[in-house]
Protein backbone atom coordinates (compact mmCIF):
# COMPACT_ATOMS: atom_id res chain seq x y z
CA UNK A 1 125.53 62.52 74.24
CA UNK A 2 128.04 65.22 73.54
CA UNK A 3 126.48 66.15 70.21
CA UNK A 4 123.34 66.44 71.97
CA UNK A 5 124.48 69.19 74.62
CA UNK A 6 125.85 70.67 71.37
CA UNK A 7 122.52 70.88 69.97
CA UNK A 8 120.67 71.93 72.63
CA UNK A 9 123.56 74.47 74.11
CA UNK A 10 123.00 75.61 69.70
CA UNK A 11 119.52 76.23 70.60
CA UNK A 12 119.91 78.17 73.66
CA UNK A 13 122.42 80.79 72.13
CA UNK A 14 119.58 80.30 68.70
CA UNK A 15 116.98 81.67 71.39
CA UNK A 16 119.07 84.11 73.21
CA UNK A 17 120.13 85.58 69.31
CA UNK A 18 116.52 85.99 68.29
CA UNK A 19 115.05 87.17 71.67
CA UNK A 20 117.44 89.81 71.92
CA UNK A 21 116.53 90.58 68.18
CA UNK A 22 112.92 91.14 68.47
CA UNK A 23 113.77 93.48 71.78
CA UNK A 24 114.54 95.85 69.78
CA UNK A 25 111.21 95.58 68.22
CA UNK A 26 109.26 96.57 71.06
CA UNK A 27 111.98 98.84 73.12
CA UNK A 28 109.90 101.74 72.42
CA UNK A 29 107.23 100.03 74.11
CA UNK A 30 108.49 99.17 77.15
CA UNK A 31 110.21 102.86 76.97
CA UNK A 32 106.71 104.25 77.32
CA UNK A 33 105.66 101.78 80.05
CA UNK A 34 108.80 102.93 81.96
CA UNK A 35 107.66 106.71 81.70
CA UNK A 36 104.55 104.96 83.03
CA UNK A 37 105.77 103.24 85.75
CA UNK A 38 108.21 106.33 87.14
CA UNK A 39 104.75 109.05 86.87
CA UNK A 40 102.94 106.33 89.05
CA UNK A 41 105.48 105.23 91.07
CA UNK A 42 107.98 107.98 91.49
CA UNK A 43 110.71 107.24 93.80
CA UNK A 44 109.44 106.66 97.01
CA UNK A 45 108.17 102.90 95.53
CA UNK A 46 111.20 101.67 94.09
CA UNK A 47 110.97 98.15 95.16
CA UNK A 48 107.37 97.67 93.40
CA UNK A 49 109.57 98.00 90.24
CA UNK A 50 112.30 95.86 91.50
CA UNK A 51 110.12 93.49 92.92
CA UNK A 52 108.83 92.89 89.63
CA UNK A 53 111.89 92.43 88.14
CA UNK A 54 113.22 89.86 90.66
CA UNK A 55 110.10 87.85 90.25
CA UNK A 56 109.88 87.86 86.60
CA UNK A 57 114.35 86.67 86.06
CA UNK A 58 113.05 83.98 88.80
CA UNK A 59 110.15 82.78 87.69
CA UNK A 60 109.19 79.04 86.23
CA UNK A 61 106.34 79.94 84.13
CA UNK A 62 104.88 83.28 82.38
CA UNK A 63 101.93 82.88 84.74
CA UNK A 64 103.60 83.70 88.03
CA UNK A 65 104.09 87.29 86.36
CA UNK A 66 100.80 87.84 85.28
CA UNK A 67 99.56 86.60 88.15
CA UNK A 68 101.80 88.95 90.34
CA UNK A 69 100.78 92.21 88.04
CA UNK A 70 97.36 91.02 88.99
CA UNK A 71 97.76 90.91 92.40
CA UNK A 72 99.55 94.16 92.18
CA UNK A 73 97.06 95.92 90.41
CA UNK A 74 94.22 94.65 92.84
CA UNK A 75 95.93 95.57 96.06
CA UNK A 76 98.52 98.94 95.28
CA UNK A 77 96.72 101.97 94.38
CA UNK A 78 99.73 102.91 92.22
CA UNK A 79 99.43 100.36 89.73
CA UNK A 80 96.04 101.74 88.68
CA UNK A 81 97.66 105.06 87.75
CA UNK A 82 96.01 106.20 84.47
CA UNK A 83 98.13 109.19 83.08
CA UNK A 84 95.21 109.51 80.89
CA UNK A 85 91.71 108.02 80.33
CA UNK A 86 92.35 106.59 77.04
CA UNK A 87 95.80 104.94 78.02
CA UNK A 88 94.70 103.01 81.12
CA UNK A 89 95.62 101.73 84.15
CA UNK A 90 99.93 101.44 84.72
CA UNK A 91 99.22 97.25 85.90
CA UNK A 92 96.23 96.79 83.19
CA UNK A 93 98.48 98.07 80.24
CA UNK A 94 101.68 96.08 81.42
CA UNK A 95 99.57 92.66 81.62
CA UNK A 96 97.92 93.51 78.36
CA UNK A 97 100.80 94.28 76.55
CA UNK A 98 102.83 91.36 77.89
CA UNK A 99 99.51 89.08 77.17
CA UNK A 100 98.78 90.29 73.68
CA UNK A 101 102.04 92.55 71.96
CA UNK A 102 104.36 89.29 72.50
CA UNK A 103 102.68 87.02 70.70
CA UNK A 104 103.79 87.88 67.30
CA UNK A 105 106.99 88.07 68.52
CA UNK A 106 107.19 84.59 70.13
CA UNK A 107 105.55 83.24 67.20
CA UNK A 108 107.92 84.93 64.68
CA UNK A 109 111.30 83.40 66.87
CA UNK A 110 109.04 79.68 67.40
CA UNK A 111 108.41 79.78 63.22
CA UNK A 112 112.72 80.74 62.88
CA UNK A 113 113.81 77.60 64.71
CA UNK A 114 111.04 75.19 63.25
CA UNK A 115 109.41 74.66 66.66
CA UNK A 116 106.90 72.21 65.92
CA UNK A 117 103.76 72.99 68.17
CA UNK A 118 102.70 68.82 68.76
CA UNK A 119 106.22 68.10 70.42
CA UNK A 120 106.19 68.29 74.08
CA UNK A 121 109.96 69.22 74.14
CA UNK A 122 109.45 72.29 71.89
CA UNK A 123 106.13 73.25 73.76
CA UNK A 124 108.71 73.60 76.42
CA UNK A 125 111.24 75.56 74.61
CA UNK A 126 108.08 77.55 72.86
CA UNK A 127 107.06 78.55 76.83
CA UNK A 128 110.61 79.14 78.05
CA UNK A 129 110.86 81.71 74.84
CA UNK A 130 107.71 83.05 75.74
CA UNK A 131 108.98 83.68 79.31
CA UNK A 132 112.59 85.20 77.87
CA UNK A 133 110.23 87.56 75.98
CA UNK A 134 108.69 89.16 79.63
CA UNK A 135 111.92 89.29 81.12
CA UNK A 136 113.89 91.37 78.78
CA UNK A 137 110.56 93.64 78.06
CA UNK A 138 110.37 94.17 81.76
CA UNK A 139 114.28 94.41 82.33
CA UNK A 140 114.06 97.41 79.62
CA UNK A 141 110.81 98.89 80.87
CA UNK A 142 112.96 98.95 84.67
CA UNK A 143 115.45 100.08 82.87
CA UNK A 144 113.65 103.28 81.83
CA UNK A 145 111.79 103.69 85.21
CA UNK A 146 114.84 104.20 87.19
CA UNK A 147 116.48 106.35 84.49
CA UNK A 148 113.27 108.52 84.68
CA UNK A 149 113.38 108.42 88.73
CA UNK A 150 116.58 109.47 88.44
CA UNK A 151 116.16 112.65 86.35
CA UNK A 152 113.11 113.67 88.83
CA UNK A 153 116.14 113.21 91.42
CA UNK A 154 118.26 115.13 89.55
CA UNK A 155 115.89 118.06 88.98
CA UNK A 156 114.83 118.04 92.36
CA UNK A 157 118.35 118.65 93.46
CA UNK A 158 119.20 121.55 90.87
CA UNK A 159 116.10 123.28 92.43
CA UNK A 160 116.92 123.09 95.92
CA UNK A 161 120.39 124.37 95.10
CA UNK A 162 119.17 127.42 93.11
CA UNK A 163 116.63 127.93 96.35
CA UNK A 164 119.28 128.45 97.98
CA UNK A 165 121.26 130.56 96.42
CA UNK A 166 118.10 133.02 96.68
């Protein structure tokens, strides 16, 4: 029994190590969806970002995300921001990117730890890696958002000031 919790506890910090590891990977992504998010957003709709976050840290299964990007995208206006024609909607390019970009990633960390893909226990610990994945992309792209909110803030006040001085 105790050698088990060692194992699995093992396995945990295993995923943690190599989740963490391939963030790196795809930080400049989620840098770019960030700049995204704070053009289409701005400040005045903070809580669609941290809405998003909440959800995804308390979510069970990667479908409850995509399903609330969906929703998202079909209902707010501001998630079908398109900075540009070619780049797409803000909601379309987080779900594909979250849908498609993480794949090789998961797969990379599920082929590390010998996950075998029969098992039902590793399917489980192949989802929940799958779901680690989406939250730390859409912790960093948050991340971003509010620094970029924050420098729109910032610039905002410098301007007033020097209208005043006038």
């Amino acid at each position: 029994m105790v050698e088990q919790e060692a194992n699995t506890r093992l396995r945990e910090i295993k995923i943690i190590r190599e989740v963490n590891i391939q963030a790196e990977n795809f930080y400049d992504d989620a840098v770019s969806l960030g700049d995204h998010a704070a053009q289409a957003f701005q400040e005045r709709h903070r809580s669609q970002m941290t809405n998003l976050e909440t959800l995804a840290e308390s979510a069970f299964k990667k479908t409850d995300i995509f399903d609330y990007i969906k929703r998202q995208t079909a209902r707010q206006p501001l998630w079908r921001h398109s900075r540009n024609p070619a780049e797409g909607a803000f909601g379309e390019r987080l779900r594909a990117y979250l849908e498609t970009n993480l794949k090789a990633p998961h797969e990379n960390i599920c082929t590390k730890l010998q996950l075998d893909k029969q098992a039902e226990e590793d399917e489980q610990v192949r989802r929940h890696i799958y779901l680690q994945l989406m939250r730390q992309f859409i912790r960093q792209m948050v991340v971003e958002y509010e620094y970029q909110v924050s420098l729109i803030q910032q610039k905002r006040r410098e301007n007033n000031r020097q209208g005043q001085h006038r």
